[in-house]
N, C-alpha and C. Protein backbone atom coordinates (compact mmCIF):
# COMPACT_ATOMS: atom_id res chain seq x y z
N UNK A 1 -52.70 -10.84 15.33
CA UNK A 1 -52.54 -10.28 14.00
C UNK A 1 -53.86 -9.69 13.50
N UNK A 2 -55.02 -10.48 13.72
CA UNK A 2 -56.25 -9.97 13.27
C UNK A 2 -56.84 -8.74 14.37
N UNK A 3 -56.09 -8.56 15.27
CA UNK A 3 -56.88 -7.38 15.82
C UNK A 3 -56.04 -6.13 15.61
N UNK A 4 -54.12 -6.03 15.31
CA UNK A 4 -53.93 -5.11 14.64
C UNK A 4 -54.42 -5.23 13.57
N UNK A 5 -55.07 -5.36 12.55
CA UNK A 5 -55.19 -5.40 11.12
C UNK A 5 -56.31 -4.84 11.44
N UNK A 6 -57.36 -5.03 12.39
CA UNK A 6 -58.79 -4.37 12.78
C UNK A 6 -58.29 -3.02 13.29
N UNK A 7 -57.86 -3.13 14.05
CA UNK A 7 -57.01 -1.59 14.56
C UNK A 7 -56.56 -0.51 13.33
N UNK A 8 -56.15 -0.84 12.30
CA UNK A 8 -55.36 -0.47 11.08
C UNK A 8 -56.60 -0.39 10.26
N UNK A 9 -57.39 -1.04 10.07
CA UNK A 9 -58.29 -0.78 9.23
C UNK A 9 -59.13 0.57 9.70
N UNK A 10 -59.19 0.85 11.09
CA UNK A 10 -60.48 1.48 11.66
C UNK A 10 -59.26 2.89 11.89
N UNK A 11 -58.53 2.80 12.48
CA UNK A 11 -57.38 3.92 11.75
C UNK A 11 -57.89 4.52 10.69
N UNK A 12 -57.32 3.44 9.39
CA UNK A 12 -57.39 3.75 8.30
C UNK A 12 -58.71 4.65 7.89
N UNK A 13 -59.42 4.07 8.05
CA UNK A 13 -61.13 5.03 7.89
C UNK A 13 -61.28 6.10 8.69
N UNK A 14 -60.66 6.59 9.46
CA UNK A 14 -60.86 7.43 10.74
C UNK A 14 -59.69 8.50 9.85
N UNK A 15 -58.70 8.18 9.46
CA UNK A 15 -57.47 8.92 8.85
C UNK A 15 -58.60 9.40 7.14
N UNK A 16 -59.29 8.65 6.50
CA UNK A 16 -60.09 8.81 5.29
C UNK A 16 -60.65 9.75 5.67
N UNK A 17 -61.42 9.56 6.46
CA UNK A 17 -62.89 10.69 7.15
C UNK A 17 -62.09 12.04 7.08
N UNK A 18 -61.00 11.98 8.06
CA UNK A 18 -60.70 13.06 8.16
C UNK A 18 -60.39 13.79 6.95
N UNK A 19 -59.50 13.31 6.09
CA UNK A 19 -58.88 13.79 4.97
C UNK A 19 -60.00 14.63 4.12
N UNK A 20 -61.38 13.51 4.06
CA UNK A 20 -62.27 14.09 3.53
C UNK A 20 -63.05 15.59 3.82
N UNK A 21 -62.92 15.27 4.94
CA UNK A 21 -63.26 16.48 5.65
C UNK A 21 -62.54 17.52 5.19
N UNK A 22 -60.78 17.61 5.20
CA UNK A 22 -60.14 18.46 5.13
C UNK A 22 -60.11 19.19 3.60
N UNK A 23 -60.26 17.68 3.00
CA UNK A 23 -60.95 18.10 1.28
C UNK A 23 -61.46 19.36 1.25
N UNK A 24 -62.51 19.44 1.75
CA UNK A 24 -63.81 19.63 1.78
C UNK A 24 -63.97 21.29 2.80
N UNK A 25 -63.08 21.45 3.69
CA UNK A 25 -62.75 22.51 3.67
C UNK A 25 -61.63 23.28 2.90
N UNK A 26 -60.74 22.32 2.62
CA UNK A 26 -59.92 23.47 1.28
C UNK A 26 -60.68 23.87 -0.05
N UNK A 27 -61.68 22.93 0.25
CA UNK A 27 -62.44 23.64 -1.29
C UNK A 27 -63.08 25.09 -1.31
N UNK A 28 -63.57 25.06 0.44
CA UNK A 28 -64.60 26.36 1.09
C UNK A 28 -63.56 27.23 0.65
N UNK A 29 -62.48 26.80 1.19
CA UNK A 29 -61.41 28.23 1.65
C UNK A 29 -61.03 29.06 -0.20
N UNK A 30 -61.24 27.64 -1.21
CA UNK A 30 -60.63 28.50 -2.43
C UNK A 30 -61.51 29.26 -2.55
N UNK A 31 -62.76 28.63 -2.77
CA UNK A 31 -63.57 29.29 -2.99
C UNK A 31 -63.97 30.71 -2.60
N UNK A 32 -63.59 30.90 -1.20
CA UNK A 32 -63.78 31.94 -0.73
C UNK A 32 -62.85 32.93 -0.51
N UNK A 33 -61.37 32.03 -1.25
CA UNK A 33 -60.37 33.17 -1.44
C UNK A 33 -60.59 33.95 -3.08
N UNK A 34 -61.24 32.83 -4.18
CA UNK A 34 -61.91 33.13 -5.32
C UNK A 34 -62.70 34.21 -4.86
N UNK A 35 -63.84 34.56 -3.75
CA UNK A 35 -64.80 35.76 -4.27
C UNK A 35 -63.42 37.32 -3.47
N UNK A 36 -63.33 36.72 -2.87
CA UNK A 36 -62.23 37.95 -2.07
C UNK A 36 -60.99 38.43 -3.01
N UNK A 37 -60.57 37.64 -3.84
CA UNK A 37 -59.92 38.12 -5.02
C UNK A 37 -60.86 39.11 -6.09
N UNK A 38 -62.22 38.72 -6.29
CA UNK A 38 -63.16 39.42 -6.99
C UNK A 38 -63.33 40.40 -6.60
N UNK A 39 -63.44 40.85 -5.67
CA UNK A 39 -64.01 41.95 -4.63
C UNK A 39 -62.69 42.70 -5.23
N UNK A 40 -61.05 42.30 -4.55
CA UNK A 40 -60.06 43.00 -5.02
C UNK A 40 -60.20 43.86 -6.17
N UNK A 41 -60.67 43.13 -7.21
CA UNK A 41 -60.65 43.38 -8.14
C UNK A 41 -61.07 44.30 -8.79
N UNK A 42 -63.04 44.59 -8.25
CA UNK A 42 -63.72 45.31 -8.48
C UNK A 42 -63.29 46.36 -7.84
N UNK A 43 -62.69 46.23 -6.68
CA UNK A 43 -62.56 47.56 -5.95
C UNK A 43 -61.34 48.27 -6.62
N UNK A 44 -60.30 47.49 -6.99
CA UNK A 44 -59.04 48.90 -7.93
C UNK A 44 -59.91 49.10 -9.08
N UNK A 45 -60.80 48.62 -9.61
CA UNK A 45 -61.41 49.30 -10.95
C UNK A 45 -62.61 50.57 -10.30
N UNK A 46 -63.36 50.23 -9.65
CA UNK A 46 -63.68 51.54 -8.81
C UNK A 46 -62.77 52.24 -8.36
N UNK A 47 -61.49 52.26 -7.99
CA UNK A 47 -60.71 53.50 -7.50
C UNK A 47 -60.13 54.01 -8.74
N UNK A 48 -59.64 53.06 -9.77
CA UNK A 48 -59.07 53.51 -11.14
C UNK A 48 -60.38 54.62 -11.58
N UNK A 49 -61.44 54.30 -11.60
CA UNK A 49 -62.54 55.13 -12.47
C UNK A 49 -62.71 55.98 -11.38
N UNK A 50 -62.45 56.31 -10.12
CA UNK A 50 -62.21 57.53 -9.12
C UNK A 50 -61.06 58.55 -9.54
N UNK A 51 -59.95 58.01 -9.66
CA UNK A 51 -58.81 58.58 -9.56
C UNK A 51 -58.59 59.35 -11.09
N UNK A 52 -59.01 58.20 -12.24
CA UNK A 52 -59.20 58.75 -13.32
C UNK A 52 -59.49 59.90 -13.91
N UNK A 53 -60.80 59.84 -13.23
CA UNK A 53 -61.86 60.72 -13.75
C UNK A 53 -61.83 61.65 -12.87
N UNK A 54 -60.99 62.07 -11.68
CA UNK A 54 -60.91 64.01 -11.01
C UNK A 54 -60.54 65.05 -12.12
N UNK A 55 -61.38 65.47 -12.13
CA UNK A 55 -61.12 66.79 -12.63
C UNK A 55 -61.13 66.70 -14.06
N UNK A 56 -62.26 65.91 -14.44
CA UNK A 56 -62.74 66.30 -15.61
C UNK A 56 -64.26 66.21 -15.91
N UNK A 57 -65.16 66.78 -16.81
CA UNK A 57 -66.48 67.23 -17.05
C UNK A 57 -66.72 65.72 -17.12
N UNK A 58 -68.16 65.69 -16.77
CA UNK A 58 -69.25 64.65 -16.96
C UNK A 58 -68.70 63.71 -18.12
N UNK A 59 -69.28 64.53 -19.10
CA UNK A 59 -68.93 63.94 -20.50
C UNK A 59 -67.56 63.50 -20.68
N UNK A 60 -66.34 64.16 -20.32
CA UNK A 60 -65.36 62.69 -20.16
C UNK A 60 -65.46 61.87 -19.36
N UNK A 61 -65.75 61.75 -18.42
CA UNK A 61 -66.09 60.50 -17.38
C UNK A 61 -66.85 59.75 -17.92
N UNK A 62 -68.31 60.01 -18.84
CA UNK A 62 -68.88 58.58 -19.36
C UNK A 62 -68.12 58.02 -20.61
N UNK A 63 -66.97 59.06 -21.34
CA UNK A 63 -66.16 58.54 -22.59
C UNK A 63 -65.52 57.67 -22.06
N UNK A 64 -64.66 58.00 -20.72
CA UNK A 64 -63.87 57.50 -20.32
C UNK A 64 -64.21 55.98 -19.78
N UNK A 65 -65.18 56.27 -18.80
CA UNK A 65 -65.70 54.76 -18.22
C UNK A 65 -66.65 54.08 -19.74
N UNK A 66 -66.80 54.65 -20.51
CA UNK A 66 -67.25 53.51 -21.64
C UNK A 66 -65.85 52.81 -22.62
N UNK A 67 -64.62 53.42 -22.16
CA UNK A 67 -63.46 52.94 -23.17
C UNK A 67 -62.71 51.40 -21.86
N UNK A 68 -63.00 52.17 -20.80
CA UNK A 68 -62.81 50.83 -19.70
C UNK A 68 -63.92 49.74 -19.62
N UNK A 69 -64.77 49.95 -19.76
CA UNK A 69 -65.93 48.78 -19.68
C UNK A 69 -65.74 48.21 -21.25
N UNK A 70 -65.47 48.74 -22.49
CA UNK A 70 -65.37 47.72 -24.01
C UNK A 70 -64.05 47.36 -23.48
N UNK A 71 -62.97 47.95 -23.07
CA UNK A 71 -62.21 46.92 -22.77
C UNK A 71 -61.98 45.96 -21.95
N UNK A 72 -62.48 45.80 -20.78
CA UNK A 72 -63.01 44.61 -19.88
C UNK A 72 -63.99 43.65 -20.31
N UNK A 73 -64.94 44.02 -21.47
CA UNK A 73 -66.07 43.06 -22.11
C UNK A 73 -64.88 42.64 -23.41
N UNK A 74 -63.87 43.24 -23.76
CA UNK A 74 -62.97 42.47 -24.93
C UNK A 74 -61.96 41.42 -24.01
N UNK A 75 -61.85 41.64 -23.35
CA UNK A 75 -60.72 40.87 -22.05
C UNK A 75 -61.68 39.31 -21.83
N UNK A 76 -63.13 39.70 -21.48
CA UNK A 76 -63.91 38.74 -21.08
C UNK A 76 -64.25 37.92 -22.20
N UNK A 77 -64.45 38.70 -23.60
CA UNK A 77 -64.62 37.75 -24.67
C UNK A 77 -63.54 36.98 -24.73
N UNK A 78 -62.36 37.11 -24.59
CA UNK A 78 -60.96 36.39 -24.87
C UNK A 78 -60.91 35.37 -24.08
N UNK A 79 -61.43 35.90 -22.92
CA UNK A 79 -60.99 34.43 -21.46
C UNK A 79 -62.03 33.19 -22.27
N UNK A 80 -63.20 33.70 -22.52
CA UNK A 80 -64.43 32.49 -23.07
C UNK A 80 -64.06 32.45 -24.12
N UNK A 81 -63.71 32.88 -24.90
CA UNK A 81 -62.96 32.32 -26.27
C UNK A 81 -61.64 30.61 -25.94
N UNK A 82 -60.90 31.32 -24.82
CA UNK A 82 -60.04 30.39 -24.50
C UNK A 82 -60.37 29.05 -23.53
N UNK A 83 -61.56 29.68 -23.01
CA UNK A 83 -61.99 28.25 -22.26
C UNK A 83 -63.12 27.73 -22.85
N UNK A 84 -63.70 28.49 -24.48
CA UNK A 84 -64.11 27.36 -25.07
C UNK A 84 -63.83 26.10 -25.71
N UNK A 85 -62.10 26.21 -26.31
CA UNK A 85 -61.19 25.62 -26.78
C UNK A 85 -61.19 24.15 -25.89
């Protein structure tokens, strides 16, 4: 009885370890599905301010990319507004 229960215990820690481990890479993986979502992100707003802005003068392109950037800094005030709460 006492040497399954030793058996089961050392299992048991061997089954922990691992888990931990596995922790510990699902954290890598959000994380690194978190910056690859960012990237997404940035990149349709660079093609939006590509696609946007063909075929029009300078001066609408900086009207234009200054009415998208106050609204992405009003978007960002809102998120920290809500996760100051």
């Amino acid at each position: 009885m006492t040497r399954r229960y030793e058996r089961l215990k050392e299992e048991n820690i061997h089954l922990y370890n691992e888990n931990q481990k596995l922790i510990e890479i699902n954290k890598q993986k959000d994380i690194e599905l978190k910056k690859i979502k960012e990237k997404i992100e940035i990149l349709k707003l660079g093609e939006a301010f590509v696609i946007s802005s063909q075929g029009k003068t300078m001066q609408e392109k900086k009207h234009e990319a200054k009415l998208k950037i106050n609204k992405l800094l009003k978007e960002i005030d809102r998120c920290i507004t809500i996760l100051s709460k």
